[in-house]
N, C-alpha and C. Protein backbone atom coordinates (compact mmCIF):
# COMPACT_ATOMS: atom_id res chain seq x y z
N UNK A 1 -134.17 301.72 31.92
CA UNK A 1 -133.72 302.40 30.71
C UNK A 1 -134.46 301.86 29.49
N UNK A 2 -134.97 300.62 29.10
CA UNK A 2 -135.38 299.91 28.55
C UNK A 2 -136.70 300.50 27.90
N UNK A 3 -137.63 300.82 29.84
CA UNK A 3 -138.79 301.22 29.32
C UNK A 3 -138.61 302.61 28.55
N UNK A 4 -138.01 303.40 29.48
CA UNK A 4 -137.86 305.13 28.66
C UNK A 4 -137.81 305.09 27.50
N UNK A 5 -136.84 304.19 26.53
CA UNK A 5 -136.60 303.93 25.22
C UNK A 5 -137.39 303.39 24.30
N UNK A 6 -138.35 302.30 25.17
CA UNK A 6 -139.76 302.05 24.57
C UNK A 6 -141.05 303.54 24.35
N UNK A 7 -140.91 303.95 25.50
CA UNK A 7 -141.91 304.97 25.68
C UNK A 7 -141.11 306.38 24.50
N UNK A 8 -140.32 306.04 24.59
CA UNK A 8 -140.18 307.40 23.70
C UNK A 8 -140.55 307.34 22.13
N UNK A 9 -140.40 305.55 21.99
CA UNK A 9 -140.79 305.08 20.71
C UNK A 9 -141.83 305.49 20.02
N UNK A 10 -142.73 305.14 21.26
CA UNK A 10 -143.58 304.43 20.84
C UNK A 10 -144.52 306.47 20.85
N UNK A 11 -144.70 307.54 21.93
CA UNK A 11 -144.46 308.52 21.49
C UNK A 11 -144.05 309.01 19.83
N UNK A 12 -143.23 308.59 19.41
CA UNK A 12 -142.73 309.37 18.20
C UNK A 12 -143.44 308.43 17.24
N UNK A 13 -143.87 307.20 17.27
CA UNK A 13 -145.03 307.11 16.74
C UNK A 13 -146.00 307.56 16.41
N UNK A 14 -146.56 307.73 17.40
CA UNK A 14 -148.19 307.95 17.37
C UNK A 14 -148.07 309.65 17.01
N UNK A 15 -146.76 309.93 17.69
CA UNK A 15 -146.92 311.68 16.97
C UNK A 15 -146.80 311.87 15.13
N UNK A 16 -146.15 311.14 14.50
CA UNK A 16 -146.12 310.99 13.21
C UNK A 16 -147.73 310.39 12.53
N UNK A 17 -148.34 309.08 13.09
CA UNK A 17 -149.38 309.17 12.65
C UNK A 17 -150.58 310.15 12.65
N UNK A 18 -150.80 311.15 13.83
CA UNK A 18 -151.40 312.00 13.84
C UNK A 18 -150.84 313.35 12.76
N UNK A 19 -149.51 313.12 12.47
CA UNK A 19 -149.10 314.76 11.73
C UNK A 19 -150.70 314.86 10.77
N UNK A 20 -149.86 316.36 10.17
CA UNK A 20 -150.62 316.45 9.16
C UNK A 20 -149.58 316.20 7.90
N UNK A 21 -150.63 316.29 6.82
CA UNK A 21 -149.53 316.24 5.70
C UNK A 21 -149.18 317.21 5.40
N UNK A 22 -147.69 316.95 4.30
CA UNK A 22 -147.61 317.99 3.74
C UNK A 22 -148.01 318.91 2.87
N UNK A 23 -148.42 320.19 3.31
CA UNK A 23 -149.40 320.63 2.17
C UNK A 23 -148.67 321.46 1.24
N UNK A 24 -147.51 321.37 1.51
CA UNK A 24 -146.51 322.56 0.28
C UNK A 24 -146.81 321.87 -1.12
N UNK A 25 -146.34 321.18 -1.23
CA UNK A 25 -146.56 320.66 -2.85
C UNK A 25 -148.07 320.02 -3.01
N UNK A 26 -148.87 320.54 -2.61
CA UNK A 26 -150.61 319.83 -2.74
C UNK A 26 -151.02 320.56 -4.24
N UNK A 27 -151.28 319.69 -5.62
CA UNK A 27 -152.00 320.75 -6.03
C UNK A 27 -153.54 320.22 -6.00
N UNK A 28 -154.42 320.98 -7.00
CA UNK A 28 -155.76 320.95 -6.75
C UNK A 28 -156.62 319.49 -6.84
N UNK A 29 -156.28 318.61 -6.77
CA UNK A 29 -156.40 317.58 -6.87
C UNK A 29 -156.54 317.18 -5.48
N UNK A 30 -155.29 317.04 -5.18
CA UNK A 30 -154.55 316.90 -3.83
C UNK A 30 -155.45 317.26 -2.88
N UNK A 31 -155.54 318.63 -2.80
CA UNK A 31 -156.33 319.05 -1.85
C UNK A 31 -158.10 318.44 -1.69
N UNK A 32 -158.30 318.63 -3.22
CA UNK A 32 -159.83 318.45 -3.18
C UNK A 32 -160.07 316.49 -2.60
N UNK A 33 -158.77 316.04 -2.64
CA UNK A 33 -158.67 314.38 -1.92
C UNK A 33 -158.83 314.70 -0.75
N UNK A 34 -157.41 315.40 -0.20
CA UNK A 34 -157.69 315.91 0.99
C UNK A 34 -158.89 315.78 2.29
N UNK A 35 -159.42 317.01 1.54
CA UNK A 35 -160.81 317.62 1.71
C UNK A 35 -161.72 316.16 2.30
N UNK A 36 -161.67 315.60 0.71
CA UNK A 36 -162.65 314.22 1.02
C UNK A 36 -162.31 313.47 2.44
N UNK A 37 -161.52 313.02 2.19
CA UNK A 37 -160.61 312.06 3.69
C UNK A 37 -161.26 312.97 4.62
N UNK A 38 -161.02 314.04 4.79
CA UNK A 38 -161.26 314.65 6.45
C UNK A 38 -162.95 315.06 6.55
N UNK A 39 -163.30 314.72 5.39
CA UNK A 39 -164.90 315.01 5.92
C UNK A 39 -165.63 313.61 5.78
N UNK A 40 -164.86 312.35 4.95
CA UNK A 40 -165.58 311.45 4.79
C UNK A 40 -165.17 310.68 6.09
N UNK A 41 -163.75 311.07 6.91
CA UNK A 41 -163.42 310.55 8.45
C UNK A 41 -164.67 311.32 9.38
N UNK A 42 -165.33 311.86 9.27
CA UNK A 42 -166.07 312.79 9.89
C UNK A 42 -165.13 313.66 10.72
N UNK A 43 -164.38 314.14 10.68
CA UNK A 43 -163.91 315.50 11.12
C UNK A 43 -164.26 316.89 10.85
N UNK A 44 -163.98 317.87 11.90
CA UNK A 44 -163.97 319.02 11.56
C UNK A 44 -163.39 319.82 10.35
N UNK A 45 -164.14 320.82 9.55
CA UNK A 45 -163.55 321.63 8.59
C UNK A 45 -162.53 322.34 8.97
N UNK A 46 -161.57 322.60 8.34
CA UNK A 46 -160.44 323.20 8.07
C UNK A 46 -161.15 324.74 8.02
N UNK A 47 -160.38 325.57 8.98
CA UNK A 47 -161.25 327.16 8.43
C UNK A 47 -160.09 327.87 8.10
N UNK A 48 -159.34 327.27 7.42
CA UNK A 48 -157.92 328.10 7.07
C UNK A 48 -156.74 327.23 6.36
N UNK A 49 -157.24 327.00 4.91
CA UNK A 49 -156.07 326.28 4.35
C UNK A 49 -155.04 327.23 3.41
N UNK A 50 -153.87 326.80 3.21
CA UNK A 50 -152.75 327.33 2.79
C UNK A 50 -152.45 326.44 1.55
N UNK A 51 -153.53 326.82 0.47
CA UNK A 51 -153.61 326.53 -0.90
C UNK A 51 -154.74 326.58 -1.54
N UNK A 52 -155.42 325.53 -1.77
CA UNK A 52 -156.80 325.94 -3.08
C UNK A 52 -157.53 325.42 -2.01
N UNK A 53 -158.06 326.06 -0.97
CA UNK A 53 -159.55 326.53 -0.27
C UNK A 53 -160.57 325.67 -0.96
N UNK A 54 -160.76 326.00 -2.48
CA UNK A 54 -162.13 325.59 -2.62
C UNK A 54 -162.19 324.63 -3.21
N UNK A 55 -161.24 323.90 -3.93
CA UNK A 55 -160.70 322.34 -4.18
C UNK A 55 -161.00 321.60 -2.79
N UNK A 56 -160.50 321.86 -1.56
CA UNK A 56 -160.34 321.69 -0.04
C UNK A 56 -162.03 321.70 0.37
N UNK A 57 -162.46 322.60 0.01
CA UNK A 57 -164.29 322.67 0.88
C UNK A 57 -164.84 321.83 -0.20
N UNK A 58 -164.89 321.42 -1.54
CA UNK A 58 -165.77 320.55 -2.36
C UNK A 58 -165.51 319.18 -2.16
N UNK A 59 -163.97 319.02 -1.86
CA UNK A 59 -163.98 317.87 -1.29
C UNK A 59 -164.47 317.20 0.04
N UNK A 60 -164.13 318.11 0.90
CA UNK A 60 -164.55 317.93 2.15
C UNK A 60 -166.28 317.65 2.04
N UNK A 61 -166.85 318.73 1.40
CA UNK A 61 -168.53 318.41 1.24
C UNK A 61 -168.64 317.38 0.66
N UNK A 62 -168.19 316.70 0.05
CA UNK A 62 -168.61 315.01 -1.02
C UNK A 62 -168.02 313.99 -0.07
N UNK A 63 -166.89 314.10 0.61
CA UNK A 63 -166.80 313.19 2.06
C UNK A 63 -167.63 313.61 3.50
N UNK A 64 -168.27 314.30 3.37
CA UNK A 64 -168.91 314.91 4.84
C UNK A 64 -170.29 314.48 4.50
N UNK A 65 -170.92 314.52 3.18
CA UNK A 65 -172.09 313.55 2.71
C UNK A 65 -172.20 311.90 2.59
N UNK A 66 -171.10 311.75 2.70
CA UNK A 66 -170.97 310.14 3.00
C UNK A 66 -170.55 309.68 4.29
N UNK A 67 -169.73 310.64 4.93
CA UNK A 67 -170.16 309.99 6.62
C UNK A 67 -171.05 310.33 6.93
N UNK A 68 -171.91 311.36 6.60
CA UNK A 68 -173.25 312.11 7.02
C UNK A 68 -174.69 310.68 6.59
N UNK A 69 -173.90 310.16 5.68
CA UNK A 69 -175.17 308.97 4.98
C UNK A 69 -175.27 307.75 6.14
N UNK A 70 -174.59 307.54 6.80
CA UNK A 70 -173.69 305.86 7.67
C UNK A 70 -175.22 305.87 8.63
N UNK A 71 -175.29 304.73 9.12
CA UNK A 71 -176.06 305.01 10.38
C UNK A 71 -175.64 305.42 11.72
N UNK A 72 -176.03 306.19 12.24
CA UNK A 72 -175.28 307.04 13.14
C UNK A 72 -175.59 306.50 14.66
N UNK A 73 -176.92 305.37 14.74
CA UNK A 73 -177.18 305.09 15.74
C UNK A 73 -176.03 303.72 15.84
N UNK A 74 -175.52 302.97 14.72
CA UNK A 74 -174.63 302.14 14.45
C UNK A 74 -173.18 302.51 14.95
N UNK A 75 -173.24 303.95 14.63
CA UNK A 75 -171.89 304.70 14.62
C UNK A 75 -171.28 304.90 16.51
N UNK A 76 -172.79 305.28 17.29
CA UNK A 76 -172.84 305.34 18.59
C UNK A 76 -172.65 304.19 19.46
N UNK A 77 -173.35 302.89 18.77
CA UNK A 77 -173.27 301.63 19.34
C UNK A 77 -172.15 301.00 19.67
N UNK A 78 -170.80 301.37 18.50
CA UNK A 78 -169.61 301.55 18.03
C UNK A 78 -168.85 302.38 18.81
N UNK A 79 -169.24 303.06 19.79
CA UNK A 79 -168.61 304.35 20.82
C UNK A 79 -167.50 304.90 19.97
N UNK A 80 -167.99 305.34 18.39
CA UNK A 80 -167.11 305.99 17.43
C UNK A 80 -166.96 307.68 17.93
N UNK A 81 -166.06 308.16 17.55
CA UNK A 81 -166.74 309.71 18.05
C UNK A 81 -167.23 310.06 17.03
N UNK A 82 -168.21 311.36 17.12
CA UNK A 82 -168.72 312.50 16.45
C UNK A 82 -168.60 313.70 17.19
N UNK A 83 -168.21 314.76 16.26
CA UNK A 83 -167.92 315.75 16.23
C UNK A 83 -168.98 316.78 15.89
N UNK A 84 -170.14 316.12 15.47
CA UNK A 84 -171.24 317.05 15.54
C UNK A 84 -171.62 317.87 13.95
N UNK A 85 -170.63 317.16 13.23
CA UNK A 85 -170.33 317.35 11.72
C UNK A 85 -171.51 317.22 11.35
N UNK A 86 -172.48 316.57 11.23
CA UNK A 86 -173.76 316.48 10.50
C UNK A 86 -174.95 316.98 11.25
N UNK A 87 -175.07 317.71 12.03
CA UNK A 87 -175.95 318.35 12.62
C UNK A 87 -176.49 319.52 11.88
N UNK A 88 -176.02 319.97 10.73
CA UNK A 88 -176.65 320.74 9.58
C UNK A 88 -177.40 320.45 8.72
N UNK A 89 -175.95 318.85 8.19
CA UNK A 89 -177.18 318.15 7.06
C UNK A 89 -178.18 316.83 7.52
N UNK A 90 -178.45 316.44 8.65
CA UNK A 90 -179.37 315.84 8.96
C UNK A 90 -179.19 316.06 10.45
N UNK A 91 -180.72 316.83 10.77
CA UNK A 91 -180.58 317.42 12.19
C UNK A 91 -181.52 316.31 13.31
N UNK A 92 -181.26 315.02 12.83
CA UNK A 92 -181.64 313.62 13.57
C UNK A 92 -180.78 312.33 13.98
N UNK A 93 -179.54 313.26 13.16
CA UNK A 93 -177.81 312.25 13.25
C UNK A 93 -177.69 312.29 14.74
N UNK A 94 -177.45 313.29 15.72
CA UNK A 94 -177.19 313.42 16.55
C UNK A 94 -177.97 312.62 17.77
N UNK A 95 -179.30 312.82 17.44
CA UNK A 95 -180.24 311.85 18.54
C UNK A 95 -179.84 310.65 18.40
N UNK A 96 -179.83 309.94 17.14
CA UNK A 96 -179.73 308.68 16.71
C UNK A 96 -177.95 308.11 16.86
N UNK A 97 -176.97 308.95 17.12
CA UNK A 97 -175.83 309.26 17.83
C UNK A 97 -175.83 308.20 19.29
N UNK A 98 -176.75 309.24 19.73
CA UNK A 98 -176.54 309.74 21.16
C UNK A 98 -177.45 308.36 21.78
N UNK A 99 -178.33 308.03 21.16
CA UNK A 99 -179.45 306.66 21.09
C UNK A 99 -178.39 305.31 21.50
N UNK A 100 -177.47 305.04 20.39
CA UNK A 100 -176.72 304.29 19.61
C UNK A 100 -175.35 304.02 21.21
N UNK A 101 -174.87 305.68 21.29
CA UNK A 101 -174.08 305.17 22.65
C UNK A 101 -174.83 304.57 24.12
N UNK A 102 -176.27 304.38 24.39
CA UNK A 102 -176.86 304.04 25.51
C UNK A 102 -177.39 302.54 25.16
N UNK A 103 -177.00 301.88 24.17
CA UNK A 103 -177.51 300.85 23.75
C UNK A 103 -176.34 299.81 24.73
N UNK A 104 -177.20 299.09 25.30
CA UNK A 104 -176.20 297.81 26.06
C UNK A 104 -176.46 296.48 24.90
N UNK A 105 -175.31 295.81 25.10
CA UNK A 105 -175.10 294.97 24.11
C UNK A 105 -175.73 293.71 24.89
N UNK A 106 -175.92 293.82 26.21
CA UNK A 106 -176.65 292.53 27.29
C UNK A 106 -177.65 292.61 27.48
N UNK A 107 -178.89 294.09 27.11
CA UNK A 107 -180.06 294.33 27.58
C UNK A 107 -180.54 293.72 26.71
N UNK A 108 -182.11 293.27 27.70
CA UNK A 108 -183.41 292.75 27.05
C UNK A 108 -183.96 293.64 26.98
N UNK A 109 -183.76 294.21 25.60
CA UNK A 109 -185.11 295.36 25.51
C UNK A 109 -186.47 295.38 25.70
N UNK A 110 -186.95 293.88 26.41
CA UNK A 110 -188.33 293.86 26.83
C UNK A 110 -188.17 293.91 28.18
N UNK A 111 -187.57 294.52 28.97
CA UNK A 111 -187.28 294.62 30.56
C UNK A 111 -187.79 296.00 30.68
């Protein structure tokens, strides 16, 4: 019984940290923060918000240029995910990605 009561905890946790927020009272501010956070986390765009849209995409573009800036082969080394978010604005993120996850932390790169 113990564990069930743990596990359900710990469940209603992690479901609250993932919510989203609330966006009823967001005003344009709000959103255009928003925006930033989910593009400077490197996440996917929102293709459907329920308030000021374009507060929401200017922010998102001024955080999606600063995870877009990071080193991405750093980012891979890191087994961070990407979502493929910067494959527009620098179409060499992804190699240098993909580089970054095959890197062994034990290899002699002169082998």
């Amino acid at each position: 019984m113990k564990t069930q009561w743990l596990a359900v905890v710990v469940v209603a946790i992690l479901a609250g940290c993932s919510a989203q927020p609330d966006t009823a009272s967001f005003t344009s501010a709000d959103w255009q923060a928003y925006g930033y956070e989910e593009g400077a986390a490197g996440r996917v765009q929102l293709t459907s918000v329920n308030g000021d849209s374009g507060a929401y995409t200017q922010g998102y573009e001024l955080g999606l240029q600063e995870y877009c800036e990071q080193d991405a082969f750093e980012l891979g080394k890191l087994q961070r995910p990407y979502r493929g978010v910067c494959d527009t604005v620098n179409p060499d993120f992804r190699a240098a990605y993909v580089e970054g996850t095959w890197w062994d932390h034990g290899a002699d790169i002169s082998d």
